[in-house]
PDB file of N, CA and C in Angstrom:
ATOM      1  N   UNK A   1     -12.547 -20.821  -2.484  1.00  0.00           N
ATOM      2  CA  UNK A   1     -11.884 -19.534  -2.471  1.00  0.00           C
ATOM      3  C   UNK A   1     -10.593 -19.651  -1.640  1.00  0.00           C
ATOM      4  N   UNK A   2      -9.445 -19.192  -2.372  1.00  0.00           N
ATOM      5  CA  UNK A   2      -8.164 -19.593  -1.611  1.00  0.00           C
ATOM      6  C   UNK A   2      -7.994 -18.010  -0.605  1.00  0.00           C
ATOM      7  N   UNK A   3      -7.914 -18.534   0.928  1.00  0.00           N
ATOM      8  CA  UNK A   3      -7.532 -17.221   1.972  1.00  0.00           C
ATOM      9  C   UNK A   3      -5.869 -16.739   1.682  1.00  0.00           C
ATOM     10  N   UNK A   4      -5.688 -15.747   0.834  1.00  0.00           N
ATOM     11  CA  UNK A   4      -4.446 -15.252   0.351  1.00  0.00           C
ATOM     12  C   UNK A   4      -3.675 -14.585   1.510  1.00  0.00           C
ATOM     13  N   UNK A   5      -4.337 -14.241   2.789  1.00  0.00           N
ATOM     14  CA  UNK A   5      -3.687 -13.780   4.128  1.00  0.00           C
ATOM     15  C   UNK A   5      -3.063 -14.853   4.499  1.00  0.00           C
ATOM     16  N   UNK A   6      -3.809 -15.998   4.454  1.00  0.00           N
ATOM     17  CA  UNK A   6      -3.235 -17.266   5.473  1.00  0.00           C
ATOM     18  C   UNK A   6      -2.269 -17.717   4.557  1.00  0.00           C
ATOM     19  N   UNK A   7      -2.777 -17.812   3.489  1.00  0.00           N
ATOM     20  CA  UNK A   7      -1.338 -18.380   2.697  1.00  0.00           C
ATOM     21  C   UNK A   7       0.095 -17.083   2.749  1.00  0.00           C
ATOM     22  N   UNK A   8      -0.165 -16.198   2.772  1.00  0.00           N
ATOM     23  CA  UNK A   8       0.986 -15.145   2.571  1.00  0.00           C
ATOM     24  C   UNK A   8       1.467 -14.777   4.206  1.00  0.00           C
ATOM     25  N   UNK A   9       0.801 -15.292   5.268  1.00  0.00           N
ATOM     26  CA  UNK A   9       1.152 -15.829   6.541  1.00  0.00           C
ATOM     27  C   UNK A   9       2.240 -16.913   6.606  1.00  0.00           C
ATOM     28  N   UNK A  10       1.845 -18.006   6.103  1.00  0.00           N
ATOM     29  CA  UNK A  10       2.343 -18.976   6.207  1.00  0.00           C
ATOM     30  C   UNK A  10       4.004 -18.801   5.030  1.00  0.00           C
ATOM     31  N   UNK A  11       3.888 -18.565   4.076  1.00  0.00           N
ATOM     32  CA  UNK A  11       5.003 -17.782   3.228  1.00  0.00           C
ATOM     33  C   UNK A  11       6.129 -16.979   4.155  1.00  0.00           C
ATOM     34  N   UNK A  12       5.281 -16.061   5.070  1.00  0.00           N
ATOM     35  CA  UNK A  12       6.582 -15.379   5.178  1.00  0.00           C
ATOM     36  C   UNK A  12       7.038 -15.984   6.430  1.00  0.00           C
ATOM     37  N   UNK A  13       6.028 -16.823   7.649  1.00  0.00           N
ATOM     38  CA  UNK A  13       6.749 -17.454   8.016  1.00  0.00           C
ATOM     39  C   UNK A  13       7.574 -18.385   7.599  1.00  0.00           C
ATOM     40  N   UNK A  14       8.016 -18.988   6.959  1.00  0.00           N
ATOM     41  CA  UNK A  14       8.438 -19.969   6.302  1.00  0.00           C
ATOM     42  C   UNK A  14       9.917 -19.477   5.682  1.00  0.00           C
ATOM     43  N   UNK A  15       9.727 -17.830   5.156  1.00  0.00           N
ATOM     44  CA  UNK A  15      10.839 -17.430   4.461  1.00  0.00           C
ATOM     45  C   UNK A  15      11.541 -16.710   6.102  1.00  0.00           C
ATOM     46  N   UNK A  16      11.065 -16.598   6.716  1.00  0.00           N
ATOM     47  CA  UNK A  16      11.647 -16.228   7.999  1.00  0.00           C
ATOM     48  C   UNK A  16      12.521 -17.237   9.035  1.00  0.00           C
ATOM     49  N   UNK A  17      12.127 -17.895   8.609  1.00  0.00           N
ATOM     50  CA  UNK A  17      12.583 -19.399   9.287  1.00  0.00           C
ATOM     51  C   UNK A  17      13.401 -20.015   8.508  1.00  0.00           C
ATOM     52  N   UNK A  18      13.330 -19.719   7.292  1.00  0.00           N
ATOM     53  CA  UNK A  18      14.676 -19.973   6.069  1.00  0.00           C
ATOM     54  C   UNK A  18      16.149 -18.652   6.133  1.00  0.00           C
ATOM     55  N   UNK A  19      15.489 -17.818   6.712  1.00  0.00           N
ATOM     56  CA  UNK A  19      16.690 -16.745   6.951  1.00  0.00           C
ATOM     57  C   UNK A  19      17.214 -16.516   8.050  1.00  0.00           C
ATOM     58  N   UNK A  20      16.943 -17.640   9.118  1.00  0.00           N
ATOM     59  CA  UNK A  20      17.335 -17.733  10.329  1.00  0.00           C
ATOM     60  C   UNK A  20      16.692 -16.949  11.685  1.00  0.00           C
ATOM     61  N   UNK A  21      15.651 -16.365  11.192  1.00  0.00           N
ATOM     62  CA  UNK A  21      15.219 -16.022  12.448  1.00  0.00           C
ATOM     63  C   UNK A  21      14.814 -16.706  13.683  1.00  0.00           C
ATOM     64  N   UNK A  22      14.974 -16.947  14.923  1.00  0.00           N
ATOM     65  CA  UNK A  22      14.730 -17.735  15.777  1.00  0.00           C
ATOM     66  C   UNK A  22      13.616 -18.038  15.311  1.00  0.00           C
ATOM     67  N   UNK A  23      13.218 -19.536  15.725  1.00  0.00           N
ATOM     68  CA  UNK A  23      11.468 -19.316  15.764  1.00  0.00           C
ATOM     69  C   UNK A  23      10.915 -19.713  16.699  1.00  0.00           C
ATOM     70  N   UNK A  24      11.440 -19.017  18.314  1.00  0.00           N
ATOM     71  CA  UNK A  24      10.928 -18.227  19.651  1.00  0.00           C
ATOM     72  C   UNK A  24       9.939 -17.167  18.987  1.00  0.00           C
ATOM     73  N   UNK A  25      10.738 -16.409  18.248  1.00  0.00           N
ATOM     74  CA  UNK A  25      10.189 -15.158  17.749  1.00  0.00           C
ATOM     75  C   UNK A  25       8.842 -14.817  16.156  1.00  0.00           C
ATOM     76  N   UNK A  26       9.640 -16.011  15.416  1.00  0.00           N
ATOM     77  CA  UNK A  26       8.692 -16.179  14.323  1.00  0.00           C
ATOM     78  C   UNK A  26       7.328 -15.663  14.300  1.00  0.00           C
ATOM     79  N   UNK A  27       6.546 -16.508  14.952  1.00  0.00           N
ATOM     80  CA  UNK A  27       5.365 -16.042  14.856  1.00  0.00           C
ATOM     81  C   UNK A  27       4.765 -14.457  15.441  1.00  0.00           C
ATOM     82  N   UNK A  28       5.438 -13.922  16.388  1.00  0.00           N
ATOM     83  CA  UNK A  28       5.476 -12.893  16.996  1.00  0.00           C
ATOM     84  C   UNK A  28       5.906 -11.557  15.962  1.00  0.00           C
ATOM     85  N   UNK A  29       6.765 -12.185  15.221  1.00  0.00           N
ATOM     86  CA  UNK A  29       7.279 -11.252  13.757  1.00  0.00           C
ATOM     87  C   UNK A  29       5.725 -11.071  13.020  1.00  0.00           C
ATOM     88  N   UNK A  30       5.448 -12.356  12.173  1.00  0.00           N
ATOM     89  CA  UNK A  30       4.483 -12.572  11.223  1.00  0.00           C
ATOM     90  C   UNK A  30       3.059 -11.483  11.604  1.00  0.00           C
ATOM     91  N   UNK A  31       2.638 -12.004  13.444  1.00  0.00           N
ATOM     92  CA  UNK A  31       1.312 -11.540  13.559  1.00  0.00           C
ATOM     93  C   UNK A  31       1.518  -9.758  13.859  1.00  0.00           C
ATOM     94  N   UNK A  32       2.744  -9.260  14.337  1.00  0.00           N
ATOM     95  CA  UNK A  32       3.017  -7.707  14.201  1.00  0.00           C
ATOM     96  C   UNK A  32       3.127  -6.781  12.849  1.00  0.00           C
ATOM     97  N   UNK A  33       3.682  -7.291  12.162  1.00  0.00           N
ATOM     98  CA  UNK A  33       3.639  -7.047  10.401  1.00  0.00           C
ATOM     99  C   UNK A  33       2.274  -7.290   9.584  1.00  0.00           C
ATOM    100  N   UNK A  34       1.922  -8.101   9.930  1.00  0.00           N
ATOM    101  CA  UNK A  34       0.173  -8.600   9.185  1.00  0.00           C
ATOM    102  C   UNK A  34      -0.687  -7.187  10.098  1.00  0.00           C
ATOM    103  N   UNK A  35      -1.057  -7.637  11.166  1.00  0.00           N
ATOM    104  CA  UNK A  35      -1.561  -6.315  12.101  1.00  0.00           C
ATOM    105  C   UNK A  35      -1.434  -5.318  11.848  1.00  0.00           C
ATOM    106  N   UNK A  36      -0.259  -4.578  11.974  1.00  0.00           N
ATOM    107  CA  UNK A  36       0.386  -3.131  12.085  1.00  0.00           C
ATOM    108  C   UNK A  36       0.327  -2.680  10.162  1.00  0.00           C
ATOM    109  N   UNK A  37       0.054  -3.816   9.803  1.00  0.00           N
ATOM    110  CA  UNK A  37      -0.513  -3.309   7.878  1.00  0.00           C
ATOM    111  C   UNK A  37      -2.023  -2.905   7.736  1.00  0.00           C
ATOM    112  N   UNK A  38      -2.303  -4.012   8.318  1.00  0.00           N
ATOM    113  CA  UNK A  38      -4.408  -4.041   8.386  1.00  0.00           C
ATOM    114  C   UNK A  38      -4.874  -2.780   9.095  1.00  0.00           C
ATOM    115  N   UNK A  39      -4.092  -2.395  10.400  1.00  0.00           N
ATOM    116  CA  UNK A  39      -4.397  -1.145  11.200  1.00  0.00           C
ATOM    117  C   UNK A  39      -4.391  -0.243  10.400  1.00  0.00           C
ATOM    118  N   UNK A  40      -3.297   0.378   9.993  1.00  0.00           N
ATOM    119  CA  UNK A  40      -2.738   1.486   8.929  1.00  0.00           C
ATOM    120  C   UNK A  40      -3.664   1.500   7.680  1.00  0.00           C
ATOM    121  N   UNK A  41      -4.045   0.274   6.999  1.00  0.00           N
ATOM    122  CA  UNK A  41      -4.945   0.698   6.266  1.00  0.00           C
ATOM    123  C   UNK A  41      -6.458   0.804   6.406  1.00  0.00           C
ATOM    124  N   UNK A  42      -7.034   0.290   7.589  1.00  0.00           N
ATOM    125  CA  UNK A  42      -8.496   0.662   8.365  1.00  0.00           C
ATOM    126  C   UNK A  42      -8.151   2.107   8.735  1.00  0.00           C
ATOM    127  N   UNK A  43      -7.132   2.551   9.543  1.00  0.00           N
ATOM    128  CA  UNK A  43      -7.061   4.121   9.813  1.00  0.00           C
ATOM    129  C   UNK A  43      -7.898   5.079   8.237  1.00  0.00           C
ATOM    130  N   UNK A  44      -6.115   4.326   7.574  1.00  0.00           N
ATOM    131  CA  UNK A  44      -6.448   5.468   6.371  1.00  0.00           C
ATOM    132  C   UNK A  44      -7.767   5.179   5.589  1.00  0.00           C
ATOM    133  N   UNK A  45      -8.554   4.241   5.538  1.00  0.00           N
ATOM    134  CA  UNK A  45      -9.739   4.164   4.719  1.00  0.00           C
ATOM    135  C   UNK A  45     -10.903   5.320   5.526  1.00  0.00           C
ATOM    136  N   UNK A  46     -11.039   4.973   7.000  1.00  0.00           N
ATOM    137  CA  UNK A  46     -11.824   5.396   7.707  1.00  0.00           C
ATOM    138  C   UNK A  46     -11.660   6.847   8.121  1.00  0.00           C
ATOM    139  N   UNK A  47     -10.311   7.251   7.517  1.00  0.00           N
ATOM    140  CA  UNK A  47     -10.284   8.537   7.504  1.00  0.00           C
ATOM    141  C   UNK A  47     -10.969   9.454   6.367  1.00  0.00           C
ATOM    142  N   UNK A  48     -10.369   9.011   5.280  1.00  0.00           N
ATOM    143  CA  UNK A  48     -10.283   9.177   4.353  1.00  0.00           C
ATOM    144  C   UNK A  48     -12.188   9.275   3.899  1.00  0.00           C
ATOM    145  N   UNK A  49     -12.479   7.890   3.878  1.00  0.00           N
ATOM    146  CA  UNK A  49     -13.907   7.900   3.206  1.00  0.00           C
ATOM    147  C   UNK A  49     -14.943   8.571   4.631  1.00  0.00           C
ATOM    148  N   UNK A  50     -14.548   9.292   5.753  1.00  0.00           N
ATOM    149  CA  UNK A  50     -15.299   9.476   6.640  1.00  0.00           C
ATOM    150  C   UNK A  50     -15.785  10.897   6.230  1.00  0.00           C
ATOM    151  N   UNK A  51     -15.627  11.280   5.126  1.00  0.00           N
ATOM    152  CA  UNK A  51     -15.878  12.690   4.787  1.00  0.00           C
ATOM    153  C   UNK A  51     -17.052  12.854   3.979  1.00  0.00           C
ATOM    154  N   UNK A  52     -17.818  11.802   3.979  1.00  0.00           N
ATOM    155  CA  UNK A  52     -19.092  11.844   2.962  1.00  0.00           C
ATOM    156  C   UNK A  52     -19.156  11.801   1.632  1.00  0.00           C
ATOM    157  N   UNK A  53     -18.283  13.019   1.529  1.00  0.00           N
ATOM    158  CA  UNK A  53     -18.789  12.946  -0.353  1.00  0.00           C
ATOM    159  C   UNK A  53     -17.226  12.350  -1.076  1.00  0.00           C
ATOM    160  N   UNK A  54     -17.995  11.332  -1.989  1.00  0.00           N
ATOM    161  CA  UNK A  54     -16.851  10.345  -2.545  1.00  0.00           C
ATOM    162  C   UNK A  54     -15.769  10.693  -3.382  1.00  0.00           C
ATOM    163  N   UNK A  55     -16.221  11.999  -4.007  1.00  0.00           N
ATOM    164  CA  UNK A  55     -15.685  12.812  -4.962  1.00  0.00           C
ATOM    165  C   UNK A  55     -14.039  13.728  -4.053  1.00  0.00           C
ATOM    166  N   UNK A  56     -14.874  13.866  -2.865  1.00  0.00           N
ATOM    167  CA  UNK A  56     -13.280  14.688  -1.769  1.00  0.00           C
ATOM    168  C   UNK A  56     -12.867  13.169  -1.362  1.00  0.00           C
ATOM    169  N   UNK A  57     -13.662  12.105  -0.953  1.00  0.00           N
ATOM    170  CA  UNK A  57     -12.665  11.151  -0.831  1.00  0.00           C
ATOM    171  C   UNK A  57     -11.277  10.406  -1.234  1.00  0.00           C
ATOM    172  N   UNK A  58     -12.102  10.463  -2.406  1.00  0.00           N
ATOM    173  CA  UNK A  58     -11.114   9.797  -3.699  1.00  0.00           C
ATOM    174  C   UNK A  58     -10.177  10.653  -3.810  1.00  0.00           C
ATOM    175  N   UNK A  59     -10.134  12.164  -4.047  1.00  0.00           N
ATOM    176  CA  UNK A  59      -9.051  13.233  -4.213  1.00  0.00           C
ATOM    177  C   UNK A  59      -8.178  13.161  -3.154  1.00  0.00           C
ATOM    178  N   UNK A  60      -8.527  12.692  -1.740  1.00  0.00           N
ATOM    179  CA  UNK A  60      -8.304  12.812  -0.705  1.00  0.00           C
ATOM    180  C   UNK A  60      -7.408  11.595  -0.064  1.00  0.00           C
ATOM    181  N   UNK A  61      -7.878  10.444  -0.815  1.00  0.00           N
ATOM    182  CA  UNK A  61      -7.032   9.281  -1.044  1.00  0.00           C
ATOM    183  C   UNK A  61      -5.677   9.656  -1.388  1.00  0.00           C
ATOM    184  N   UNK A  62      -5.688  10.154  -2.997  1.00  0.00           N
ATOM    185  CA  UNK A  62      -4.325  10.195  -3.416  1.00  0.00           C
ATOM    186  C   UNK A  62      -3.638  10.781  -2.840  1.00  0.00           C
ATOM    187  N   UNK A  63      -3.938  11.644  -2.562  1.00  0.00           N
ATOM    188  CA  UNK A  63      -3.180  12.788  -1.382  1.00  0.00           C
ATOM    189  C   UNK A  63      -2.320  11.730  -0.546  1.00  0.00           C
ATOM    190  N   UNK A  64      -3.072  10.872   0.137  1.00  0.00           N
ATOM    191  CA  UNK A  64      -2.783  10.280   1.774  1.00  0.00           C
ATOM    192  C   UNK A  64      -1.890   9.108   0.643  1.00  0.00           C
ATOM    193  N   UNK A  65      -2.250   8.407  -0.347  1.00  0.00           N
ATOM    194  CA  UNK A  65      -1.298   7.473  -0.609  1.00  0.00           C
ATOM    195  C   UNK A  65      -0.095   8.027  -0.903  1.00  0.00           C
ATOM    196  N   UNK A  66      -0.025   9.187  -1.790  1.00  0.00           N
ATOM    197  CA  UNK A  66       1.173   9.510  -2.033  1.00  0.00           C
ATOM    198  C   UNK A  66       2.260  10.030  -1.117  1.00  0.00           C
ATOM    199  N   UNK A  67       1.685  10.870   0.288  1.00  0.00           N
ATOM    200  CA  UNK A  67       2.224  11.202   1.675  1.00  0.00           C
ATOM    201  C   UNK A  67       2.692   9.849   1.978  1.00  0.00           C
ATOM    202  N   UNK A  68       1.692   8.896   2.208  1.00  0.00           N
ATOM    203  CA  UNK A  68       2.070   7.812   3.113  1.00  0.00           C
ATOM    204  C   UNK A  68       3.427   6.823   2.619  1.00  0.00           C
ATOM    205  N   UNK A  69       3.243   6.336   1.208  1.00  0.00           N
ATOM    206  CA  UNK A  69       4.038   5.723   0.306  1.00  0.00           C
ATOM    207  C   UNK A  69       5.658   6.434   0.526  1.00  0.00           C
ATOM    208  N   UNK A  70       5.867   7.754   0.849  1.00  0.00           N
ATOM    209  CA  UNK A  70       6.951   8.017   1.090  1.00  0.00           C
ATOM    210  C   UNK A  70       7.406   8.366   2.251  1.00  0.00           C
ATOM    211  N   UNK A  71       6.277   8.720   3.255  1.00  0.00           N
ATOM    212  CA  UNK A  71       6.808   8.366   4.575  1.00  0.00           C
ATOM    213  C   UNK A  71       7.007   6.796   4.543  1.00  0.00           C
ATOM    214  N   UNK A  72       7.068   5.820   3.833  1.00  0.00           N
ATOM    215  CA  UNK A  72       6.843   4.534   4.349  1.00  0.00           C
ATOM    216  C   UNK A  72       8.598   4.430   4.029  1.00  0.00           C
ATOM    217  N   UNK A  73       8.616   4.733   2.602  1.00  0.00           N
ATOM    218  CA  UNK A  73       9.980   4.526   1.858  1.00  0.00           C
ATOM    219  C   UNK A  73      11.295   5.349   3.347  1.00  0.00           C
ATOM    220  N   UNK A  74      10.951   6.495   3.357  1.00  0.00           N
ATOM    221  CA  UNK A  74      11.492   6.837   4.784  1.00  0.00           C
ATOM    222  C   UNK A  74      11.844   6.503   5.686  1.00  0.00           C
ATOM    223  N   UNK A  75      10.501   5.929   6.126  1.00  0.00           N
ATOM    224  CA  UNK A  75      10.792   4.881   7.569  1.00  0.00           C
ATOM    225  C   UNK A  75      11.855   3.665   7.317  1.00  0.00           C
ATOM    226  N   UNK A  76      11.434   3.097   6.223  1.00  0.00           N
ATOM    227  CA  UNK A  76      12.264   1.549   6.015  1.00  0.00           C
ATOM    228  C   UNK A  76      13.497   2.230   5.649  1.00  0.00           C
ATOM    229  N   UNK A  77      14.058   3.359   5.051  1.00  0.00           N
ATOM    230  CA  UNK A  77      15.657   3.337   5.005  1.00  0.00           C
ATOM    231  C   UNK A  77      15.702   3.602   6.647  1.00  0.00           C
ATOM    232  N   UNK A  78      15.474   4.021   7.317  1.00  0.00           N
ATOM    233  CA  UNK A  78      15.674   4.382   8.966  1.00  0.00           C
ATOM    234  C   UNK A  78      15.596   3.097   9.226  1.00  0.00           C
ATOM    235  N   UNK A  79      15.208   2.345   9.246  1.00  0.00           N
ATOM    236  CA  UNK A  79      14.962   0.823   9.832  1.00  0.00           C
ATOM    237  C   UNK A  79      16.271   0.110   8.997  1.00  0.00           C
ATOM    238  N   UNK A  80      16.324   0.112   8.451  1.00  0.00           N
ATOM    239  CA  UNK A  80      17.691   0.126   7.405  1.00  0.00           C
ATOM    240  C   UNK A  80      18.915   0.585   8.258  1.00  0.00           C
ATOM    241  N   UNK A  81      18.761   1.541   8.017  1.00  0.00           N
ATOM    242  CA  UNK A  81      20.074   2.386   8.904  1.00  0.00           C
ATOM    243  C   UNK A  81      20.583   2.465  10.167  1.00  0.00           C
ATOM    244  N   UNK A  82      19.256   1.818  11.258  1.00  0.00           N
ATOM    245  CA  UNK A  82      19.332   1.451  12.476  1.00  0.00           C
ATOM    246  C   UNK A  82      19.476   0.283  12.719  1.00  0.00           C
ATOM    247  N   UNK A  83      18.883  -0.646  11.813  1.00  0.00           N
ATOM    248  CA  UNK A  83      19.871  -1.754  11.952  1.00  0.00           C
ATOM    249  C   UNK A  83      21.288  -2.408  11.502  1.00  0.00           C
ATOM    250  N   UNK A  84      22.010  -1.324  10.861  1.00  0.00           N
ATOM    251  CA  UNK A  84      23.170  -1.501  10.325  1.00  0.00           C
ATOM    252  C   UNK A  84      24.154  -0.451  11.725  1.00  0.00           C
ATOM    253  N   UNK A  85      23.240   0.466  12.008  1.00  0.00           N
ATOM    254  CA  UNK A  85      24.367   0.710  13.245  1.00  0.00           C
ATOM    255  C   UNK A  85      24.130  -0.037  14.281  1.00  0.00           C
ATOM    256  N   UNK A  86      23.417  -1.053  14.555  1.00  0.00           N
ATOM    257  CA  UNK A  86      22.630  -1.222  15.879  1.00  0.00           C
ATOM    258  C   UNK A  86      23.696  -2.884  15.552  1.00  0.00           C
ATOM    259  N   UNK A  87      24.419  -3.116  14.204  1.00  0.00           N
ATOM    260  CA  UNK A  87      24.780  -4.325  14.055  1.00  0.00           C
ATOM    261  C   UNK A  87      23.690  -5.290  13.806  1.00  0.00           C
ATOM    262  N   UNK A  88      22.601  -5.174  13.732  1.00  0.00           N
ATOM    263  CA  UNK A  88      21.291  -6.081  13.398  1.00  0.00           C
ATOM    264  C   UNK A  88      20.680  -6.523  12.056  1.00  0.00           C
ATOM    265  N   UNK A  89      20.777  -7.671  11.822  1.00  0.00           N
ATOM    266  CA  UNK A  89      20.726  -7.935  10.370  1.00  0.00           C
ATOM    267  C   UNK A  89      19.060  -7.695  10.276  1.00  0.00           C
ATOM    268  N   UNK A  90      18.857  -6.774   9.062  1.00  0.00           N
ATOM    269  CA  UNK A  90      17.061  -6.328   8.815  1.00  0.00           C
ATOM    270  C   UNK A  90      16.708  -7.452   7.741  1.00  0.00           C
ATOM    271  N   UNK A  91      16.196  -8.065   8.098  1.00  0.00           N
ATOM    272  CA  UNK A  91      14.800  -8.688   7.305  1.00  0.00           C
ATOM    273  C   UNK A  91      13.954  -8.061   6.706  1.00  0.00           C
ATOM    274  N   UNK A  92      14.292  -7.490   5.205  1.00  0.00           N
ATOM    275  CA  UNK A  92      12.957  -7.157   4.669  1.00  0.00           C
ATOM    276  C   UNK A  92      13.021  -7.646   3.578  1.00  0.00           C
ATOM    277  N   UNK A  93      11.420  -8.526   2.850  1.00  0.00           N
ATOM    278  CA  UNK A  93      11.148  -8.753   1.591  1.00  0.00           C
ATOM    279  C   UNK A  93       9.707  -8.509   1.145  1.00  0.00           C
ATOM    280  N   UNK A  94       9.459  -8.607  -0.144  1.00  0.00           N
ATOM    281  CA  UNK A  94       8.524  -8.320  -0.727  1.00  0.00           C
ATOM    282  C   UNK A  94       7.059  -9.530  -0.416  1.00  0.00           C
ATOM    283  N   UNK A  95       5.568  -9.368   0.311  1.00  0.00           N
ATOM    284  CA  UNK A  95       4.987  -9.889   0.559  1.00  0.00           C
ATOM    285  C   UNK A  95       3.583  -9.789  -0.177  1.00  0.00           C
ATOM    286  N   UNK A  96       3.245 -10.690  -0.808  1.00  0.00           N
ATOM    287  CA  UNK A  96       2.483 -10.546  -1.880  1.00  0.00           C
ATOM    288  C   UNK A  96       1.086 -11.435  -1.294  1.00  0.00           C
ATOM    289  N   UNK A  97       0.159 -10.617  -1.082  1.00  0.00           N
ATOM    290  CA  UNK A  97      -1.336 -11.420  -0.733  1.00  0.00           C
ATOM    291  C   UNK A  97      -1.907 -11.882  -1.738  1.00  0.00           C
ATOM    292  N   UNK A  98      -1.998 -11.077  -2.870  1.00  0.00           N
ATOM    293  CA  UNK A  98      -3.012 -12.425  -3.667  1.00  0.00           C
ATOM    294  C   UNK A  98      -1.742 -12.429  -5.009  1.00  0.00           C
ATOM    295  N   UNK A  99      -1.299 -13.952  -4.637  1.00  0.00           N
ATOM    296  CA  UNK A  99      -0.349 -14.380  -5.820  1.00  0.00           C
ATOM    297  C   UNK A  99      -0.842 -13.832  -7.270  1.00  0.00           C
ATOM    298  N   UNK A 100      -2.067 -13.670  -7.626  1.00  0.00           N
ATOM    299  CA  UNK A 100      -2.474 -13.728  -9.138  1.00  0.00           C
ATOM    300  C   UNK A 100      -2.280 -12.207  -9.326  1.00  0.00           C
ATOM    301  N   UNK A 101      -2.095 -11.009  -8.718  1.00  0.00           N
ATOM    302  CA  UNK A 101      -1.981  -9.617  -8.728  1.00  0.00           C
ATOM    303  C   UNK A 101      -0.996  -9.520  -9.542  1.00  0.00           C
ATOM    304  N   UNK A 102      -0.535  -8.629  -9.647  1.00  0.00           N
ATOM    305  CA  UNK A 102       0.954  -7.576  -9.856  1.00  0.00           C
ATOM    306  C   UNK A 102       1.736  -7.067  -8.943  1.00  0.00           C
ATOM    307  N   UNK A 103       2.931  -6.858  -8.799  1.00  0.00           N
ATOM    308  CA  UNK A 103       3.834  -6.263  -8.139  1.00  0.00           C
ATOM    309  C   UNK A 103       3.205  -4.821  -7.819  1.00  0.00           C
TER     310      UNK A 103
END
């Protein structure tokens, strides 16, 4: 069984270190981004399915994906925008855990 975290670990370090990021910092990037994803989605599961019945869950899901999905889009133009006034070149690309998926 191929571990699609460790490999998509090792990926973006790799594409991080191809785009010049120090790599003082590298790994310190990789394990805050992997983390701060896994958190956010243990929150929202454990919120979400903590309501018993699966039927308000599930309704209750879409709700939170569709809120969250555009607070997310939100945040990253702000991260965007603060690093273009801040003079800071932003690093963002597309990180794909299990290669065989879909976009």
């Amino acid at each position: 069984m191929i571990d699609h975290e460790a490999h998509a670990r090792r990926e973006t370090r790799a594409r991080l270190i191809g785009s010049g990021i120090p790599l003082e910092h590298v790994d310190a990037i990789v394990d805050l981004g992997f983390r701060a994803s896994q958190r956010s989605i243990d929150v929202l599961h454990d919120t979400v399915f903590g309501a018993g019945d699966q039927r308000v869950s599930i309704t209750a899901l879409g709700i939170a994906l569709s809120l969250t999905m555009q607070r997310m889009a939100h945040l990253q133009a702000e991260m965007i925008r603060i690093g273009g006034d801040g003079g800071l070149p932003v690093k963002s690309f597309f990180v794909q855990l299990d290669p065989d998926s879909e976009r």
